[in-house]
C-alpha atoms as a PDB file:
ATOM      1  CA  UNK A   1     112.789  51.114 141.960  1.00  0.00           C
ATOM      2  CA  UNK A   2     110.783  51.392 145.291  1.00  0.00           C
ATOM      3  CA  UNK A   3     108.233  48.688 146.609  1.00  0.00           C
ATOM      4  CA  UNK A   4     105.602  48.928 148.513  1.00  0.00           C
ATOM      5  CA  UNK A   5     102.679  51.322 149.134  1.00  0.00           C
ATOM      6  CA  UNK A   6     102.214  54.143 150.714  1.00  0.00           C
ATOM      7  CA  UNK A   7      99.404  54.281 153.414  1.00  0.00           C
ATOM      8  CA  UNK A   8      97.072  56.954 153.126  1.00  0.00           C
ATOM      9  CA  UNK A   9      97.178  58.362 156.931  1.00  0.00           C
ATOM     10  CA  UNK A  10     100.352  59.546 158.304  1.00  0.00           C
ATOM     11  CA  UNK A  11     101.465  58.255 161.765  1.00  0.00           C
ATOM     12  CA  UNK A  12     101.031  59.850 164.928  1.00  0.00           C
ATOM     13  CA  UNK A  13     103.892  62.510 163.931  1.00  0.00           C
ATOM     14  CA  UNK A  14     102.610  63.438 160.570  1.00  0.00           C
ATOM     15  CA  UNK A  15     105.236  61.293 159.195  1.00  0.00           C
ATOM     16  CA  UNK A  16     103.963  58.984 155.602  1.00  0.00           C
ATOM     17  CA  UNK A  17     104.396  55.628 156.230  1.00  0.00           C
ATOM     18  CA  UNK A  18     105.149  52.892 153.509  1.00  0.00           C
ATOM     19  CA  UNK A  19     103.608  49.406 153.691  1.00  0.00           C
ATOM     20  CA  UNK A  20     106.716  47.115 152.349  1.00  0.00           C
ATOM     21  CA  UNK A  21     104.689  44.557 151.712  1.00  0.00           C
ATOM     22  CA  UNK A  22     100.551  45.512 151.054  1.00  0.00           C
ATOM     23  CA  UNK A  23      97.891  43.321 152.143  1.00  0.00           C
ATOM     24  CA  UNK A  24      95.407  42.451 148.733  1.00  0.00           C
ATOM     25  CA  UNK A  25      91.741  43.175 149.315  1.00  0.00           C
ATOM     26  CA  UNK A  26      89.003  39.993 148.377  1.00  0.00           C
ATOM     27  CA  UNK A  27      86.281  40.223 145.922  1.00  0.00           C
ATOM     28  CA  UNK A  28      83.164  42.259 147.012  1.00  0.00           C
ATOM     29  CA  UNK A  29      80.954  39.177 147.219  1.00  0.00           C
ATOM     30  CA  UNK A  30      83.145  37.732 150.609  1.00  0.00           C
ATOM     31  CA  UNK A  31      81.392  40.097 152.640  1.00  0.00           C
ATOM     32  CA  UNK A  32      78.217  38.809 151.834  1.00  0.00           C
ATOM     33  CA  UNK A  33      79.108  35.147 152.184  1.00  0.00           C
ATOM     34  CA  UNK A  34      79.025  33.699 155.867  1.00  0.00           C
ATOM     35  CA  UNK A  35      81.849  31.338 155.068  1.00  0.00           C
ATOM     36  CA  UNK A  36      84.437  33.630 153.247  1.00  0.00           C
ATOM     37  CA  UNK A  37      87.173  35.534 155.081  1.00  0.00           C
ATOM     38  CA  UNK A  38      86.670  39.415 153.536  1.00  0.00           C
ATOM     39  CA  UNK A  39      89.406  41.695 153.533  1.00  0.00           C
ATOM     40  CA  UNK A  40      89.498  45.828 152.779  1.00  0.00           C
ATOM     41  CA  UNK A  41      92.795  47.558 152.959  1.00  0.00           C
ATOM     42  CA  UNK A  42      92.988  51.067 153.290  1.00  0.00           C
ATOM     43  CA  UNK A  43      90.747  53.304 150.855  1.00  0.00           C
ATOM     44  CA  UNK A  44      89.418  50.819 149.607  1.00  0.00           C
ATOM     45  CA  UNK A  45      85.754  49.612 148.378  1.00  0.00           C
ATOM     46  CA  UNK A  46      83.339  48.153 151.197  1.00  0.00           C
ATOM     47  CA  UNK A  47      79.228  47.599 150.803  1.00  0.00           C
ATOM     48  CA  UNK A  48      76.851  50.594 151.762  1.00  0.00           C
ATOM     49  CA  UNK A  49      75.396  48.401 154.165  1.00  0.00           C
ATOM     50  CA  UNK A  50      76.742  45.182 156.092  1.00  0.00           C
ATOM     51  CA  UNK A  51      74.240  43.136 158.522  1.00  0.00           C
ATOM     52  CA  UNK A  52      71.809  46.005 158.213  1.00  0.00           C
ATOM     53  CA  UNK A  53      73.997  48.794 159.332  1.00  0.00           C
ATOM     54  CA  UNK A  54      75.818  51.516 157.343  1.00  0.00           C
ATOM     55  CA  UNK A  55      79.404  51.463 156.283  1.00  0.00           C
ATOM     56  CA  UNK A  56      80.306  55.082 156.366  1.00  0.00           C
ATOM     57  CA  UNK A  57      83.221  56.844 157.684  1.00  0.00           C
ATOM     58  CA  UNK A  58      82.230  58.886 161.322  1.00  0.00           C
ATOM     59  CA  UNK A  59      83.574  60.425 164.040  1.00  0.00           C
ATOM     60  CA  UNK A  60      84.319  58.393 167.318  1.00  0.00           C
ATOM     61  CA  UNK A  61      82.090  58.902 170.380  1.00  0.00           C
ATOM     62  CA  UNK A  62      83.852  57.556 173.270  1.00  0.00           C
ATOM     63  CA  UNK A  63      80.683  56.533 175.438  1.00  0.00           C
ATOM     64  CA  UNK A  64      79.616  58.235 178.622  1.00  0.00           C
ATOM     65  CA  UNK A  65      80.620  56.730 182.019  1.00  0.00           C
ATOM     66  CA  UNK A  66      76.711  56.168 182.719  1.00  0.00           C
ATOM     67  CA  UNK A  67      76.742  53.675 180.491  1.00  0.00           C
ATOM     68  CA  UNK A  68      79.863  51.598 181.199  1.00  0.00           C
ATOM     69  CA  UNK A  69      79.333  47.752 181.445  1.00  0.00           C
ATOM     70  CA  UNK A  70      80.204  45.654 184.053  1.00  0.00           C
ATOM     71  CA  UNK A  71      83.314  44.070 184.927  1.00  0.00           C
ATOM     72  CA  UNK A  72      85.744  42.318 187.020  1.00  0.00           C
ATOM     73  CA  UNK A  73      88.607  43.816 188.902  1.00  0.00           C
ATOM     74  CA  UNK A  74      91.695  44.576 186.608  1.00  0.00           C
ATOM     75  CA  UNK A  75      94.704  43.433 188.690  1.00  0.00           C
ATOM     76  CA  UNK A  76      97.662  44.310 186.610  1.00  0.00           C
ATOM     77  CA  UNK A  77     100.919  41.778 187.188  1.00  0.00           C
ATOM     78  CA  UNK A  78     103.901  43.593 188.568  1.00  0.00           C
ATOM     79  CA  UNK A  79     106.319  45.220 185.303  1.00  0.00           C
ATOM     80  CA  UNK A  80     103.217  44.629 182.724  1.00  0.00           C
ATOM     81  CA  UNK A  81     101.662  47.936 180.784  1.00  0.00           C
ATOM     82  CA  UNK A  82      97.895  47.637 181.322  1.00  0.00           C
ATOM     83  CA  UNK A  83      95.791  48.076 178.112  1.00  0.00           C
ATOM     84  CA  UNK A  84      92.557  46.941 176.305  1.00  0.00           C
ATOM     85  CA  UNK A  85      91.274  46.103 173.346  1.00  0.00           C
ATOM     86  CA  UNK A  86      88.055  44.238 171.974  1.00  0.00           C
ATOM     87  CA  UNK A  87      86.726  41.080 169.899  1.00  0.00           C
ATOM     88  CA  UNK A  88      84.404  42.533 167.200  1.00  0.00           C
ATOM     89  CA  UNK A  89      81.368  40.168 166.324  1.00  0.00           C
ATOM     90  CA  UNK A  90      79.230  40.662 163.507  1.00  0.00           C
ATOM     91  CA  UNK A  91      75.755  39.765 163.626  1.00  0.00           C
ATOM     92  CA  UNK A  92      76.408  36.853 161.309  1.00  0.00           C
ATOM     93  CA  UNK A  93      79.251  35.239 163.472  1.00  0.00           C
ATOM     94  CA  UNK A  94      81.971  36.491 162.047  1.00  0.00           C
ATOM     95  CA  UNK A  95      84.729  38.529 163.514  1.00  0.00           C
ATOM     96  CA  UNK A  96      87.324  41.765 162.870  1.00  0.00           C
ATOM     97  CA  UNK A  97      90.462  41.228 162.613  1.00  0.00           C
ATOM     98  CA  UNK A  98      93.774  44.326 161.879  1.00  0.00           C
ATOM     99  CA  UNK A  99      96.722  42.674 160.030  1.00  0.00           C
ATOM    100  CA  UNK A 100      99.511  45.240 162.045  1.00  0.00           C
ATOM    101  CA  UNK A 101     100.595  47.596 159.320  1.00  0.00           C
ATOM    102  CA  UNK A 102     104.450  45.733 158.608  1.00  0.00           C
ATOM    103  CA  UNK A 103     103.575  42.683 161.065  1.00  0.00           C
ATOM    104  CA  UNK A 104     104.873  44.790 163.942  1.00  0.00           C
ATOM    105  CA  UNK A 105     105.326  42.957 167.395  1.00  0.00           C
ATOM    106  CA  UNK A 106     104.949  39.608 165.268  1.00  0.00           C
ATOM    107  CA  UNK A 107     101.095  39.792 164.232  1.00  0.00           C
ATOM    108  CA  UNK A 108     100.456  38.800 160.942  1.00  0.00           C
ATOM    109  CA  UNK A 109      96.565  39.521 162.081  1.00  0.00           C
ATOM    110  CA  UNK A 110      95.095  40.287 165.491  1.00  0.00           C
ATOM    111  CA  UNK A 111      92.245  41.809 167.457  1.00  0.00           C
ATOM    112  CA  UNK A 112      92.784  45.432 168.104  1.00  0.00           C
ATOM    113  CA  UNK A 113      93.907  46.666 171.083  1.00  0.00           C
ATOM    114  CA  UNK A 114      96.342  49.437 172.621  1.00  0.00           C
ATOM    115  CA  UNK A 115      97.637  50.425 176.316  1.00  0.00           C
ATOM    116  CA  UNK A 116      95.734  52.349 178.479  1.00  0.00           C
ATOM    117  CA  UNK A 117      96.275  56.142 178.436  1.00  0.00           C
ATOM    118  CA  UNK A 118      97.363  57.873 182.039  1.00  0.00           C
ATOM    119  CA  UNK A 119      93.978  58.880 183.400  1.00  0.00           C
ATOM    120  CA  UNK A 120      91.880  57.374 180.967  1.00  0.00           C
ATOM    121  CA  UNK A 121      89.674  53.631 181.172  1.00  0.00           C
ATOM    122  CA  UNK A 122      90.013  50.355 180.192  1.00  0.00           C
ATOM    123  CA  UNK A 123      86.613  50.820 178.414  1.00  0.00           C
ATOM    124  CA  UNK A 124      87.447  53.838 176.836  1.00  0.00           C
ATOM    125  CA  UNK A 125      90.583  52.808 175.677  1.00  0.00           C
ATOM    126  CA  UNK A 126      89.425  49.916 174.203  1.00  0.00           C
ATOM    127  CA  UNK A 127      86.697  51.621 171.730  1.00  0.00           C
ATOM    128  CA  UNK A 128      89.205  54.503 170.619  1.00  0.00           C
ATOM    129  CA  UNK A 129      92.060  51.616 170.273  1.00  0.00           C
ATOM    130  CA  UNK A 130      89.503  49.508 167.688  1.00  0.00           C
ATOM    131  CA  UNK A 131      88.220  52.640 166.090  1.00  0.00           C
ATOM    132  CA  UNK A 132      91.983  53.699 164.866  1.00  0.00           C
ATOM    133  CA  UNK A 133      93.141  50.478 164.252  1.00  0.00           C
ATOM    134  CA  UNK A 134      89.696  49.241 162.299  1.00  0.00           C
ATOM    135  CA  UNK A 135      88.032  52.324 161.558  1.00  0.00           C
ATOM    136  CA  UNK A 136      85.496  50.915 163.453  1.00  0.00           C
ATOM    137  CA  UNK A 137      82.820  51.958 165.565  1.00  0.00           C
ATOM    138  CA  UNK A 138      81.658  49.700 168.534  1.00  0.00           C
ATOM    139  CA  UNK A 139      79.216  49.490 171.790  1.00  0.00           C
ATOM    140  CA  UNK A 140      81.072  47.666 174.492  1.00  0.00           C
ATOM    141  CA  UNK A 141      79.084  44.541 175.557  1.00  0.00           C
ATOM    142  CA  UNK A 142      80.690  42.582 177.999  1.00  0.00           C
ATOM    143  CA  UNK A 143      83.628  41.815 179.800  1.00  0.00           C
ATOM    144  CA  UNK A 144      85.662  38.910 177.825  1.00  0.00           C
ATOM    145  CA  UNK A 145      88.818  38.397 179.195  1.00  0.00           C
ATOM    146  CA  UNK A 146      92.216  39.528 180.675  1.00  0.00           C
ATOM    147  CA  UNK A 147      95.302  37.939 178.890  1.00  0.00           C
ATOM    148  CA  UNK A 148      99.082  38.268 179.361  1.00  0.00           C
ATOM    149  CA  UNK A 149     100.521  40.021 175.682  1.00  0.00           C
ATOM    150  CA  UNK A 150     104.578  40.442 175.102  1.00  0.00           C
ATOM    151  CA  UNK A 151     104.415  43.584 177.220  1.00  0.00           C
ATOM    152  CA  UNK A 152     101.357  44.151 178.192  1.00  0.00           C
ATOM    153  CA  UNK A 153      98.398  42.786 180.255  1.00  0.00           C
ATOM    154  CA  UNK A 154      95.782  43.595 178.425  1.00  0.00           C
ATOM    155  CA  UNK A 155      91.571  43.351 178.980  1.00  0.00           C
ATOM    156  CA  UNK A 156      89.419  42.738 176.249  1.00  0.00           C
ATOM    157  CA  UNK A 157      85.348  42.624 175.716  1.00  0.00           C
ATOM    158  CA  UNK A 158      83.341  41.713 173.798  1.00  0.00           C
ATOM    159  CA  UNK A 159      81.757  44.337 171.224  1.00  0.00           C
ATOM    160  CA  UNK A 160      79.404  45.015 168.472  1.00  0.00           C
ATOM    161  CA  UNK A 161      79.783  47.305 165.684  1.00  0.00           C
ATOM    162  CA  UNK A 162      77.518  50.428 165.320  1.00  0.00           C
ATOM    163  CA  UNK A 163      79.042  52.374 162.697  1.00  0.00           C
ATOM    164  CA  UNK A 164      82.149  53.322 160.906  1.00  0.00           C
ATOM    165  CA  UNK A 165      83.779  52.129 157.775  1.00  0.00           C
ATOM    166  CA  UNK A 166      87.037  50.084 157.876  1.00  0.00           C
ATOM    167  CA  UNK A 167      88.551  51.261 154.933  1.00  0.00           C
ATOM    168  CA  UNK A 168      88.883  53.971 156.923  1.00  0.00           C
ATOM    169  CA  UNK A 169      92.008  52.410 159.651  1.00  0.00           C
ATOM    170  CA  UNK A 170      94.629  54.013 160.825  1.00  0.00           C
ATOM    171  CA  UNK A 171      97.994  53.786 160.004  1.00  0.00           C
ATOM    172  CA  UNK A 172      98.688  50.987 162.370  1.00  0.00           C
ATOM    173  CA  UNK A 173      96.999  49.090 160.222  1.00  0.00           C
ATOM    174  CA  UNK A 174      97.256  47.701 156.573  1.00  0.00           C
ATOM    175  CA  UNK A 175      94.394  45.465 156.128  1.00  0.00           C
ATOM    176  CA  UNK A 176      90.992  44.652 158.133  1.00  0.00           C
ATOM    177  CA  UNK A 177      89.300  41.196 157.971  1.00  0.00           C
ATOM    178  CA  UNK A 178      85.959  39.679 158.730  1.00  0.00           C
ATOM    179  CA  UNK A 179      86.475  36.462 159.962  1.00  0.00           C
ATOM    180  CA  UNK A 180      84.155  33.557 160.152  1.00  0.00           C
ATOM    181  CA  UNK A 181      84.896  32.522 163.881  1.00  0.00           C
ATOM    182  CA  UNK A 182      85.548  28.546 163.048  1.00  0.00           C
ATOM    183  CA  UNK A 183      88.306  30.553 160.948  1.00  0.00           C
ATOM    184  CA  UNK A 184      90.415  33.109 162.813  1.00  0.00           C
ATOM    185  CA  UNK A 185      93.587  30.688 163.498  1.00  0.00           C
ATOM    186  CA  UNK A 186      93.616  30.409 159.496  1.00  0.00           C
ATOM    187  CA  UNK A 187      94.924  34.579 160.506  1.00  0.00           C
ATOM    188  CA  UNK A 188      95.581  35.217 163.970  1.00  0.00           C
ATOM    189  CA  UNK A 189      98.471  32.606 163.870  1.00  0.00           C
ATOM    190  CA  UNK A 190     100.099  34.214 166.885  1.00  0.00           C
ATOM    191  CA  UNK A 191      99.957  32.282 170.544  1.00  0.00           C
ATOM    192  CA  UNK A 192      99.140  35.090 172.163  1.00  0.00           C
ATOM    193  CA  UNK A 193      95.857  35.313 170.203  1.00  0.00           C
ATOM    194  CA  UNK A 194      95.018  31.726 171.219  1.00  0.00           C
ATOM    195  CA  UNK A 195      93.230  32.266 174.064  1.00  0.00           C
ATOM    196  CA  UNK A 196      90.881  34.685 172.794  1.00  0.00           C
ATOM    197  CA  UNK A 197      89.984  32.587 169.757  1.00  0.00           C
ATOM    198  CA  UNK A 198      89.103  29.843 172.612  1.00  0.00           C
ATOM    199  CA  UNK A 199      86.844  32.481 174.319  1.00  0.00           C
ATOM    200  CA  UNK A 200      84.958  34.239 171.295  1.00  0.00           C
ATOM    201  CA  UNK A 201      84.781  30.578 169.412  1.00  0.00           C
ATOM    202  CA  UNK A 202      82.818  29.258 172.464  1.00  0.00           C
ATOM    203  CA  UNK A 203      80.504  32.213 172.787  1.00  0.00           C
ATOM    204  CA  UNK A 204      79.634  32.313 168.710  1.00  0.00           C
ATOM    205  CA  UNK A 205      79.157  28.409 168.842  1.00  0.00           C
ATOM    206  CA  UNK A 206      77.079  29.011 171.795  1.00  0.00           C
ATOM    207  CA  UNK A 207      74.804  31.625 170.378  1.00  0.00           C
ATOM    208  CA  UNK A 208      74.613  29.967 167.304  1.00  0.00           C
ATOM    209  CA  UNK A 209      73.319  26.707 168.937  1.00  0.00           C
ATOM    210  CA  UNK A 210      70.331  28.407 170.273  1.00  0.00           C
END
């Protein structure tokens, strides 16, 4: 008898592929509730409206050069894959999280983030990599921080979601989270996640203090 479940978007060659062991979504009133950790796995049911903006499945916009943000130099460490990714933040302090579709690399959940495409941006890459791993839709804000991954060195900012639904991820994914920030080490259990939960703790704390 098999196991599992089958995710609903084939991979990046068409192929199905079969979650051996599927994430279980939370009741619809966590993503109304500040202090709850809400989880959606793929297809499945999400509000009309979070924090005032639409849930709703769209197309990615990758935004224009003119309005890039700001940011250091990116000096990548010799035999490291450069890449990017992005902290989500929700207006009411919580954060996105992917849970890796079968853990891969050793992330039971994570921020989203994938390696930079010959010829294409940090910035860029980072909004496509959240949109297919989240279903997601996000403005760039600001520069975050540049941390050393398992093979990669890998820049990530700070973002806001604009639109998109994340019942709608990608196959590299099997489950999305919103995360109160005092939270995320209850998920992202993995050291190389530690640093960023330092850096988007502080700044929630910080605007929350004000």
């Amino acid at each position: 008898m098999s196991t599992g479940a089958w995710h609903p978007h084939p991979d990046e060659n068409g192929k199905p592929v079969l979650i051996r062991q599927p994430s279980l979504p939370t009741p619809s009133a966590t993503w109304a509730d500040t202090a709850c950790i809400a989880t959606v796995i793929p297809g499945g049911d999400m509000p009309a409206v979070l924090n005032g903006i639409a849930v709703s499945a769209q197309p990615l916009t990758l935004p224009a050069a003119a309005e890039a943000i700001a940011e250091p130099p990116f000096v990548l460490p010799p035999g490291m894959r450069a890449a990017a990714g992005a902290v989500v933040v929700e207006d009411d302090g919580r954060v996105w999280l992917v849970s890796p579709s079968n853990g891969f690399g050793g992330y039971s959940a994570t921020f989203p983030k994938g390696r930079l495409d010959a010829g294409g941006t940090l910035q860029h890459t980072a909004v496509r990599e959240v949109f297919e791993e989240s279903g997601l839709v996000v403005r760039l804000e600001a520069y975050l921080l540049d941390v050393s991954r398992t093979q990669t060195y890998s820049r990530y900012y700070l973002a806001r979601r604009v639109g998109g639904s994340p019942a709608q991820m990608g196959w590299e994914s099997q489950a999305v989270h919103l995360v109160p920030a005092a939270r995320l080490q209850e998920l992202a259990v993995h050291p190389n996640d530690a640093a960023i939960i330092r850096a988007v703790s502080a700044l929630v704390l910080r605007d929350a203090s004000r």
